[in-house]
PDB file of N, CA and C in Angstrom:
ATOM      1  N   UNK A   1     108.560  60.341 137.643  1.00  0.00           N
ATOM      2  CA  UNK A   1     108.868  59.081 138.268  1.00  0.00           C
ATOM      3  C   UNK A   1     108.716  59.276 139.771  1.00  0.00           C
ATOM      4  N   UNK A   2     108.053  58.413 140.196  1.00  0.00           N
ATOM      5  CA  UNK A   2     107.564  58.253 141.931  1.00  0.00           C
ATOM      6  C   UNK A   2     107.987  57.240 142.372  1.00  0.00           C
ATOM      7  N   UNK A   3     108.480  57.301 143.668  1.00  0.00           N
ATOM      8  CA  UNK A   3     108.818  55.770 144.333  1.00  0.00           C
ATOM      9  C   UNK A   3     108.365  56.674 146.000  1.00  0.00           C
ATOM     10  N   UNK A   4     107.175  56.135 146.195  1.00  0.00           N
ATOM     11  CA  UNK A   4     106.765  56.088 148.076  1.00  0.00           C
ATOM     12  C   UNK A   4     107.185  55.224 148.794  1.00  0.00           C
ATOM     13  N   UNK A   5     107.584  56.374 150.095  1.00  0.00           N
ATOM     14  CA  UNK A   5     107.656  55.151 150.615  1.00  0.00           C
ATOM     15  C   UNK A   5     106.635  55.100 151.650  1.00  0.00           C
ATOM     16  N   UNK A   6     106.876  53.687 152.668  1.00  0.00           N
ATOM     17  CA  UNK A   6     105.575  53.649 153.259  1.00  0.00           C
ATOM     18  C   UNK A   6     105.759  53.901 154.559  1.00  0.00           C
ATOM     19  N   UNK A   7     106.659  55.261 155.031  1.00  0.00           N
ATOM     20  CA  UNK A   7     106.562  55.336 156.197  1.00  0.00           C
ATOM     21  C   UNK A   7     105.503  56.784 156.609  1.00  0.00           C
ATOM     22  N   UNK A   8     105.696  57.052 157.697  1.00  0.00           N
ATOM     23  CA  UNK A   8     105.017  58.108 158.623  1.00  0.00           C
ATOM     24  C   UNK A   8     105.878  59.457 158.316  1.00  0.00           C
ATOM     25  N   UNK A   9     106.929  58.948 157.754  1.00  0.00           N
ATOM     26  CA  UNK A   9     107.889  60.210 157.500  1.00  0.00           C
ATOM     27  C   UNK A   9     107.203  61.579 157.186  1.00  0.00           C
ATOM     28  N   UNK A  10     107.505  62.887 157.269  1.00  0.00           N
ATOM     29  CA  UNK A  10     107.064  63.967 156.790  1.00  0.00           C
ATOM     30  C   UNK A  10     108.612  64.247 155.510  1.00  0.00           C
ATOM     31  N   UNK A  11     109.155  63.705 155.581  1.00  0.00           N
ATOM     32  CA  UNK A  11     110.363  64.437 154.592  1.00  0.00           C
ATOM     33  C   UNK A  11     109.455  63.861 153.264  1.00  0.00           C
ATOM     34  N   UNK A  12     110.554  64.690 152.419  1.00  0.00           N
ATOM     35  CA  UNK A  12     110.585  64.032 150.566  1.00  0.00           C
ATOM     36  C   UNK A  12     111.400  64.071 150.264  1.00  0.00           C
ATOM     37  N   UNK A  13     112.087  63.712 149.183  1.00  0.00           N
ATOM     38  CA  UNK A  13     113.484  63.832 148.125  1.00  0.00           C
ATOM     39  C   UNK A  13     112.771  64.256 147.025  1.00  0.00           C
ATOM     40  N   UNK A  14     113.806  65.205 146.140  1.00  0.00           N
ATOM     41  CA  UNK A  14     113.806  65.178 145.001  1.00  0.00           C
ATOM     42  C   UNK A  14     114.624  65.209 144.183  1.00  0.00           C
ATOM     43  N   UNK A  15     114.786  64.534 143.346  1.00  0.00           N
ATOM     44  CA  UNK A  15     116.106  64.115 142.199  1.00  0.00           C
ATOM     45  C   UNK A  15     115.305  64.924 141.121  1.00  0.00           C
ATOM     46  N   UNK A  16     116.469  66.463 140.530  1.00  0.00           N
ATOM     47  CA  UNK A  16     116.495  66.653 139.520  1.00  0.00           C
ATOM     48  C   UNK A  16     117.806  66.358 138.809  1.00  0.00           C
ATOM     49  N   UNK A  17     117.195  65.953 137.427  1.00  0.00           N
ATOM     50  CA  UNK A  17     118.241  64.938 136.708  1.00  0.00           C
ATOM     51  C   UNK A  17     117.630  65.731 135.208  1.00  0.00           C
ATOM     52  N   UNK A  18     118.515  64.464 134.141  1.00  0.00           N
ATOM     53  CA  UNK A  18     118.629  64.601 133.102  1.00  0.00           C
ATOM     54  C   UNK A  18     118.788  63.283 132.303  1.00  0.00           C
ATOM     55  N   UNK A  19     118.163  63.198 131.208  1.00  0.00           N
ATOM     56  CA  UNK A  19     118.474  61.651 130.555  1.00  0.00           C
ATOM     57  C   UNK A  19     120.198  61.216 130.038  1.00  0.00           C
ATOM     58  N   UNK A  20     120.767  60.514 130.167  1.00  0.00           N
ATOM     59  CA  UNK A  20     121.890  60.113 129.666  1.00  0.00           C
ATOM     60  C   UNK A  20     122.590  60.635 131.164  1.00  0.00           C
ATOM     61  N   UNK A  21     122.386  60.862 132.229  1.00  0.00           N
ATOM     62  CA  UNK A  21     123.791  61.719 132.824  1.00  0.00           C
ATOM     63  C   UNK A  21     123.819  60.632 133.802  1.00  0.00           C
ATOM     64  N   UNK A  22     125.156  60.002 134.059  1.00  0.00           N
ATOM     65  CA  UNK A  22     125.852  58.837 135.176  1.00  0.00           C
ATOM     66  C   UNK A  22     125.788  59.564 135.909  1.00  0.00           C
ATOM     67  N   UNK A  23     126.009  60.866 136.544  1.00  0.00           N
ATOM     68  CA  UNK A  23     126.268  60.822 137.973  1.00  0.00           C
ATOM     69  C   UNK A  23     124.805  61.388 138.541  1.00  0.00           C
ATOM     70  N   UNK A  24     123.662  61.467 137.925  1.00  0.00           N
ATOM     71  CA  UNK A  24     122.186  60.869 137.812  1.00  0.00           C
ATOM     72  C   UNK A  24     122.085  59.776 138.319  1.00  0.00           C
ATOM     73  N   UNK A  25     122.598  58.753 137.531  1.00  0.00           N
ATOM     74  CA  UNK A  25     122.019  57.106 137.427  1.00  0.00           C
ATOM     75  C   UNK A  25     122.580  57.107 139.051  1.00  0.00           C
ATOM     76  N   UNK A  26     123.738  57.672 138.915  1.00  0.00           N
ATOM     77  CA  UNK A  26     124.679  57.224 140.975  1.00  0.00           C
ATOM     78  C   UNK A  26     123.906  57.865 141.741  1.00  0.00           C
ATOM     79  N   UNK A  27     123.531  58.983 141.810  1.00  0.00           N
ATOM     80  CA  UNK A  27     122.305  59.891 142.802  1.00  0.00           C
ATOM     81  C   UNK A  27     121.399  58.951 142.760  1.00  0.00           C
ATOM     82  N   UNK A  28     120.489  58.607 141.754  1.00  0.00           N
ATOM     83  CA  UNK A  28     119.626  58.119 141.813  1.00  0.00           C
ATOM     84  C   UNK A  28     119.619  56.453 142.217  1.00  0.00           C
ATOM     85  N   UNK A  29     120.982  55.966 142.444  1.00  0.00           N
ATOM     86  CA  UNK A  29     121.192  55.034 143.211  1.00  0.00           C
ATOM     87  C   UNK A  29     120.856  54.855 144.812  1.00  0.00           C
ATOM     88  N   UNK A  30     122.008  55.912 145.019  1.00  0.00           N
ATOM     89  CA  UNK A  30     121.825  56.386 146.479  1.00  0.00           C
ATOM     90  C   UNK A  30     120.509  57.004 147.102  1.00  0.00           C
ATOM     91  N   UNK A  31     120.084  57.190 146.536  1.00  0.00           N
ATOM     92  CA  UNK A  31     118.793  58.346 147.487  1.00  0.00           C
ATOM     93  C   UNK A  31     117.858  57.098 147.034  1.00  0.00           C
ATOM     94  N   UNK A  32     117.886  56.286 146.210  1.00  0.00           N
ATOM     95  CA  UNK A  32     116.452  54.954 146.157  1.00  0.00           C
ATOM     96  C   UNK A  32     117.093  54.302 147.403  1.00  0.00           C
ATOM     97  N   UNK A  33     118.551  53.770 147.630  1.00  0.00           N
ATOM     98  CA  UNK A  33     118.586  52.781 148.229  1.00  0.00           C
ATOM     99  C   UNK A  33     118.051  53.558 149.943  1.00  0.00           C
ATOM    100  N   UNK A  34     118.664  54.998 150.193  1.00  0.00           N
ATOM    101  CA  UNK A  34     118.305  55.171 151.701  1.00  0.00           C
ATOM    102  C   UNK A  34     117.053  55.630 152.110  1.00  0.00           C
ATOM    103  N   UNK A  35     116.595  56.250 150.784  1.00  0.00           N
ATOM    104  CA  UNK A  35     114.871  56.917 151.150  1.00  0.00           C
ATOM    105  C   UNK A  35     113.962  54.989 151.188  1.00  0.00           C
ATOM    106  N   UNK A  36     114.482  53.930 150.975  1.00  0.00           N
ATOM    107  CA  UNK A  36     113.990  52.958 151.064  1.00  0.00           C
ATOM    108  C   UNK A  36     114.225  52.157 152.167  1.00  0.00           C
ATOM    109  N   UNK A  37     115.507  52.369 152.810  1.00  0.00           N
ATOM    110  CA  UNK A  37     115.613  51.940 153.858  1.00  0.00           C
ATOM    111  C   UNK A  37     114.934  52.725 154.681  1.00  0.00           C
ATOM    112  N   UNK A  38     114.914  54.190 154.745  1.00  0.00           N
ATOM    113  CA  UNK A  38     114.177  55.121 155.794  1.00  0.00           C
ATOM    114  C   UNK A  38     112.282  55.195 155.395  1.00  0.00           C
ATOM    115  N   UNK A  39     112.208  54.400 154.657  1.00  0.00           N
ATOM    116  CA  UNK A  39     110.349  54.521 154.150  1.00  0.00           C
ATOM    117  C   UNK A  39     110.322  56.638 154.014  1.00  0.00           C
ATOM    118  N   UNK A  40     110.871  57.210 153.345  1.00  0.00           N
ATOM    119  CA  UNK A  40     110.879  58.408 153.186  1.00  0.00           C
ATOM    120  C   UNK A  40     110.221  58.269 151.668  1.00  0.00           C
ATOM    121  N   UNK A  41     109.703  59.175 151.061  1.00  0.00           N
ATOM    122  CA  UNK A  41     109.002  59.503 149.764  1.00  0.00           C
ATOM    123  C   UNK A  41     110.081  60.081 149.134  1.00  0.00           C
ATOM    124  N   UNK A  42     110.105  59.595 147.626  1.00  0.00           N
ATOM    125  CA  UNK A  42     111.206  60.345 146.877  1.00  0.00           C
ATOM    126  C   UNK A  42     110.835  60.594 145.323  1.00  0.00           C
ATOM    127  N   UNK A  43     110.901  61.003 144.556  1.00  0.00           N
ATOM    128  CA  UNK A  43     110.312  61.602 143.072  1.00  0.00           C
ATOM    129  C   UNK A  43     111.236  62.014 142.531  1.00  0.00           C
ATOM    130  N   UNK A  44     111.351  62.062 141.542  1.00  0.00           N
ATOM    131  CA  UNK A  44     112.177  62.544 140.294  1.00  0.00           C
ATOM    132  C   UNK A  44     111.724  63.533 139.218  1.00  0.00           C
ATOM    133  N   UNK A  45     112.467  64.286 138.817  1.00  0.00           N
ATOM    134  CA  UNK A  45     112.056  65.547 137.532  1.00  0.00           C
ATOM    135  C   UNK A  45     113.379  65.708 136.846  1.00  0.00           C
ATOM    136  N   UNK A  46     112.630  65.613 135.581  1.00  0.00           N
ATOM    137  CA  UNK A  46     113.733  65.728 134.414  1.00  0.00           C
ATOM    138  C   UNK A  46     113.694  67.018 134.112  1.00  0.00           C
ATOM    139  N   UNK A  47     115.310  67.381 134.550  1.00  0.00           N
ATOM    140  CA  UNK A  47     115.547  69.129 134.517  1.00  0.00           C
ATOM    141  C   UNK A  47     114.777  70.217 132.544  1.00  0.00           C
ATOM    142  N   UNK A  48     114.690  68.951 132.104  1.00  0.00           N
ATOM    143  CA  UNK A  48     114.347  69.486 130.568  1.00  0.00           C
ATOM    144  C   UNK A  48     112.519  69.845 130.672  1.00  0.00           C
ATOM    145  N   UNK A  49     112.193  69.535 131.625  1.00  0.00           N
ATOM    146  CA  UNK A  49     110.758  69.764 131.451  1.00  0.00           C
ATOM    147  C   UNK A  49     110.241  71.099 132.261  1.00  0.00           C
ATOM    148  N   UNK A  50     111.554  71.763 132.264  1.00  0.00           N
ATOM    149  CA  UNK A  50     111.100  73.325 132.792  1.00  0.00           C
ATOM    150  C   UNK A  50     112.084  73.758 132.752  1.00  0.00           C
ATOM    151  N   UNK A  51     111.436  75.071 131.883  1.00  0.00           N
ATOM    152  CA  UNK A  51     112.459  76.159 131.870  1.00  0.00           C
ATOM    153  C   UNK A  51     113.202  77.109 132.887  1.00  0.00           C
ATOM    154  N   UNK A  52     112.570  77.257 133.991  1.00  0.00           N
ATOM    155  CA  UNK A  52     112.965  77.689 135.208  1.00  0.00           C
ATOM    156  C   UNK A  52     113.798  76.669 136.030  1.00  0.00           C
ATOM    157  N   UNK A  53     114.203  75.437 135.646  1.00  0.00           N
ATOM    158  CA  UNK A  53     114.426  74.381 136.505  1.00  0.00           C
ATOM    159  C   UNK A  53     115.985  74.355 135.409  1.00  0.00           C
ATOM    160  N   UNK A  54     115.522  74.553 134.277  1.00  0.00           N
ATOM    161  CA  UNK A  54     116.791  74.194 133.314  1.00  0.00           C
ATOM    162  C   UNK A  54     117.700  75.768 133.688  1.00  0.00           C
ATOM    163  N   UNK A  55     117.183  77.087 133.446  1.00  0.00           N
ATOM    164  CA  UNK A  55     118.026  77.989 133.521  1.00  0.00           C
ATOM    165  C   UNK A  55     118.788  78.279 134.792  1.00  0.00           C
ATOM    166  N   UNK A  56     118.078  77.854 136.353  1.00  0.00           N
ATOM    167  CA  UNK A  56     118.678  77.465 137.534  1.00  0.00           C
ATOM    168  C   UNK A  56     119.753  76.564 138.195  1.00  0.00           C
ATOM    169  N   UNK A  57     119.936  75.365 136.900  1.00  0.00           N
ATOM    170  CA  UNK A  57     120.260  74.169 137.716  1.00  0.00           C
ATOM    171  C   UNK A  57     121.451  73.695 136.491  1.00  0.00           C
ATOM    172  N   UNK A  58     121.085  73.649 135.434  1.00  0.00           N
ATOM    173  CA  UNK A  58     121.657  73.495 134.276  1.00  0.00           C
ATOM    174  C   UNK A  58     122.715  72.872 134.507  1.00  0.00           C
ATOM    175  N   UNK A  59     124.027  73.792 135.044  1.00  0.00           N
ATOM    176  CA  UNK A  59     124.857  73.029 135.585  1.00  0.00           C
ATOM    177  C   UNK A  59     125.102  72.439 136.859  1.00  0.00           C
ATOM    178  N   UNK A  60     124.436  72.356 137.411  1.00  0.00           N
ATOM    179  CA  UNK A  60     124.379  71.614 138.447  1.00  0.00           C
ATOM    180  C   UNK A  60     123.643  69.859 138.583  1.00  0.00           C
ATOM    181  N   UNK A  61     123.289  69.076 137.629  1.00  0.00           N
ATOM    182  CA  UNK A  61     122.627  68.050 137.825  1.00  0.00           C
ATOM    183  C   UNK A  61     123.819  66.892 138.246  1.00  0.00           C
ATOM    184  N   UNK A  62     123.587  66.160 138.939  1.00  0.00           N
ATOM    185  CA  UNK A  62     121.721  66.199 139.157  1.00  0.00           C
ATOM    186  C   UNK A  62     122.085  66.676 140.889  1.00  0.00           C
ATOM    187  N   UNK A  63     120.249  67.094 140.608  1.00  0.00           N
ATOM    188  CA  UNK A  63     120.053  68.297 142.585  1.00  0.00           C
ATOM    189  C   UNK A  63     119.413  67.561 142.942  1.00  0.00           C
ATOM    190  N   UNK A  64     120.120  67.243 144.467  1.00  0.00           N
ATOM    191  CA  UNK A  64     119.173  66.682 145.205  1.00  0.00           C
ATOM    192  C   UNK A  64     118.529  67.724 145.903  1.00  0.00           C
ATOM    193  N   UNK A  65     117.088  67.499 146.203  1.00  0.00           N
ATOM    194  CA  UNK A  65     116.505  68.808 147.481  1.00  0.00           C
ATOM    195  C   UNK A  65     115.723  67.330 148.484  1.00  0.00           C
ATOM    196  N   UNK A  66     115.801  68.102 149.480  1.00  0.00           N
ATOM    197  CA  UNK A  66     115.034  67.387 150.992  1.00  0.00           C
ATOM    198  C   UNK A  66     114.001  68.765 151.495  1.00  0.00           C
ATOM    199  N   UNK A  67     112.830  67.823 151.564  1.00  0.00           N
ATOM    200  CA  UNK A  67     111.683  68.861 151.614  1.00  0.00           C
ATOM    201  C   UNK A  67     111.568  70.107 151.023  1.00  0.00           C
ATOM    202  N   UNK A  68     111.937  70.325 149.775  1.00  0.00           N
ATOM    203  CA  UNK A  68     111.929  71.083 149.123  1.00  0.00           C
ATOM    204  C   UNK A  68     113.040  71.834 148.508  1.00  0.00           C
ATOM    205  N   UNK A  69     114.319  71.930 149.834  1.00  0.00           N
ATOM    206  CA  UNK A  69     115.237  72.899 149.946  1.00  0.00           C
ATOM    207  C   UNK A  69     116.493  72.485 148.902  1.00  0.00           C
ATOM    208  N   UNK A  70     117.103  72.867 148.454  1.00  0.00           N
ATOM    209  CA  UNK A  70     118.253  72.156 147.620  1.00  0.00           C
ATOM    210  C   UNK A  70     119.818  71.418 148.850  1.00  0.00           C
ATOM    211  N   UNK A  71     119.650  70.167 148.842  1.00  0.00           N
ATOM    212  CA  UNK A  71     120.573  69.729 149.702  1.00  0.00           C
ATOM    213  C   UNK A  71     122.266  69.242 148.771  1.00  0.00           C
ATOM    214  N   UNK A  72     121.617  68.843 147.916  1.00  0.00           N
ATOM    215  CA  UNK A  72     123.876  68.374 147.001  1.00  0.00           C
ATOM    216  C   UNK A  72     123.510  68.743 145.846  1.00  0.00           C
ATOM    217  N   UNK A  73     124.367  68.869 145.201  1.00  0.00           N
ATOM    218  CA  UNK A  73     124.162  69.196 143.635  1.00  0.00           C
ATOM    219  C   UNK A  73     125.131  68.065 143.026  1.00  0.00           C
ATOM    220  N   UNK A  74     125.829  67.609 142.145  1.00  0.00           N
ATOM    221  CA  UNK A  74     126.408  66.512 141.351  1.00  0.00           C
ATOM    222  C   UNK A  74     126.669  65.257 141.984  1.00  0.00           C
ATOM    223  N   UNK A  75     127.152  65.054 142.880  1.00  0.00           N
ATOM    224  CA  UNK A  75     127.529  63.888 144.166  1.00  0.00           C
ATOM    225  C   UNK A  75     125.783  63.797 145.175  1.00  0.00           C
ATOM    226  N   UNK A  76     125.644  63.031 145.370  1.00  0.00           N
ATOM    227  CA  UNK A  76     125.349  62.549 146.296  1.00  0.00           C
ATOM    228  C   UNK A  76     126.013  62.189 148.066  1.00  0.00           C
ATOM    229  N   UNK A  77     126.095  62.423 148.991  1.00  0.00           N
ATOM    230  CA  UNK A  77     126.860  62.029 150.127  1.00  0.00           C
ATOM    231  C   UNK A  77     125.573  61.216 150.909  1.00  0.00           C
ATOM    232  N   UNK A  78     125.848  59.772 150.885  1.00  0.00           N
ATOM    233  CA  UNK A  78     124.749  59.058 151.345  1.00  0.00           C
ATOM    234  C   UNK A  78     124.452  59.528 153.325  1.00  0.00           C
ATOM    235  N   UNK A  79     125.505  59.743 153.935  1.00  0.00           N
ATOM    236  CA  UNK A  79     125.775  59.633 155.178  1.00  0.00           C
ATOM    237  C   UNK A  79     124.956  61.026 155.525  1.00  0.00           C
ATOM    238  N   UNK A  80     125.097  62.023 154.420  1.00  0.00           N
ATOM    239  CA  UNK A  80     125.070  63.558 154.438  1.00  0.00           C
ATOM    240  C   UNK A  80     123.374  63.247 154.803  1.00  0.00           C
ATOM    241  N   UNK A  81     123.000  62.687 153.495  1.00  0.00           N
ATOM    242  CA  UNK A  81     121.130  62.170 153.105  1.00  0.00           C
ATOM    243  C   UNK A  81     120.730  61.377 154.242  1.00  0.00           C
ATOM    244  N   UNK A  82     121.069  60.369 155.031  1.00  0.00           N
ATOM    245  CA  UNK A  82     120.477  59.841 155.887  1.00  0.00           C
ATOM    246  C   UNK A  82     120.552  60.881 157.122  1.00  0.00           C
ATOM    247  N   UNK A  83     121.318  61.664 157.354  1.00  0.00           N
ATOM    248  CA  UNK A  83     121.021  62.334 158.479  1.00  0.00           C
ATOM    249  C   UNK A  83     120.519  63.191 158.462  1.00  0.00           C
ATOM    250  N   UNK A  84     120.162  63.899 157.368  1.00  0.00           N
ATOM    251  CA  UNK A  84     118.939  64.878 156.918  1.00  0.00           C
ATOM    252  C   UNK A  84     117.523  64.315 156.962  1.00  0.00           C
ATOM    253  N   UNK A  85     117.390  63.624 157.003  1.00  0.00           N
ATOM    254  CA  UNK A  85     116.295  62.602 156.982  1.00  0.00           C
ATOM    255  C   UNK A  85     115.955  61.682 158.043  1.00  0.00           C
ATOM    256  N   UNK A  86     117.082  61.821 159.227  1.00  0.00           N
ATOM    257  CA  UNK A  86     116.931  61.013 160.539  1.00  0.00           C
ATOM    258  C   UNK A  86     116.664  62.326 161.791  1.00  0.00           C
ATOM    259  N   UNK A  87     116.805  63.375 161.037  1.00  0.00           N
ATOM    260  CA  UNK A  87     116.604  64.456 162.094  1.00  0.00           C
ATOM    261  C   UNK A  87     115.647  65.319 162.102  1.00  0.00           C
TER     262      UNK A  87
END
């Protein structure tokens, strides 16, 4: 799942998640609504479609990473995400 955005930005998001998990659906609330206000690029991966992603993260979903790096793991902190992304 892809959602671009259409700015000049150099950042990305990435939401690793899992099917059925709410505090997924809430991450994936938050990081659509500010990577959309900030025109930042953001993508999604379902932690089940790799085994290196499942034995790493497992308990941790859902991960957010910013440009690659791993930034929250279960919560989201919207304030945390926009200023990672404004700097």
């Amino acid at each position: 799942m892809s959602r671009e955005g259409a700015s000049s930005s150099t950042h990305h998001v990435t939401l690793l998640s899992r099917p059925g998990c709410h505090l997924c659906d809430e991450a994936r609330s938050v990081i659509a609504r500010v990577t959309g206000e900030l025109g930042v690029a953001f993508d999604e991966r379902d932690i089940n479609s790799s085994a290196e992603d499942l034995a790493r993260y497992s308990d941790m979903v859902p991960v957010t990473f910013v440009d690659g790096v791993q930034h929250d793991f279960w919560r989201v902190n919207e304030d945390r995400l926009r200023a990672a992304l404004t700097s």
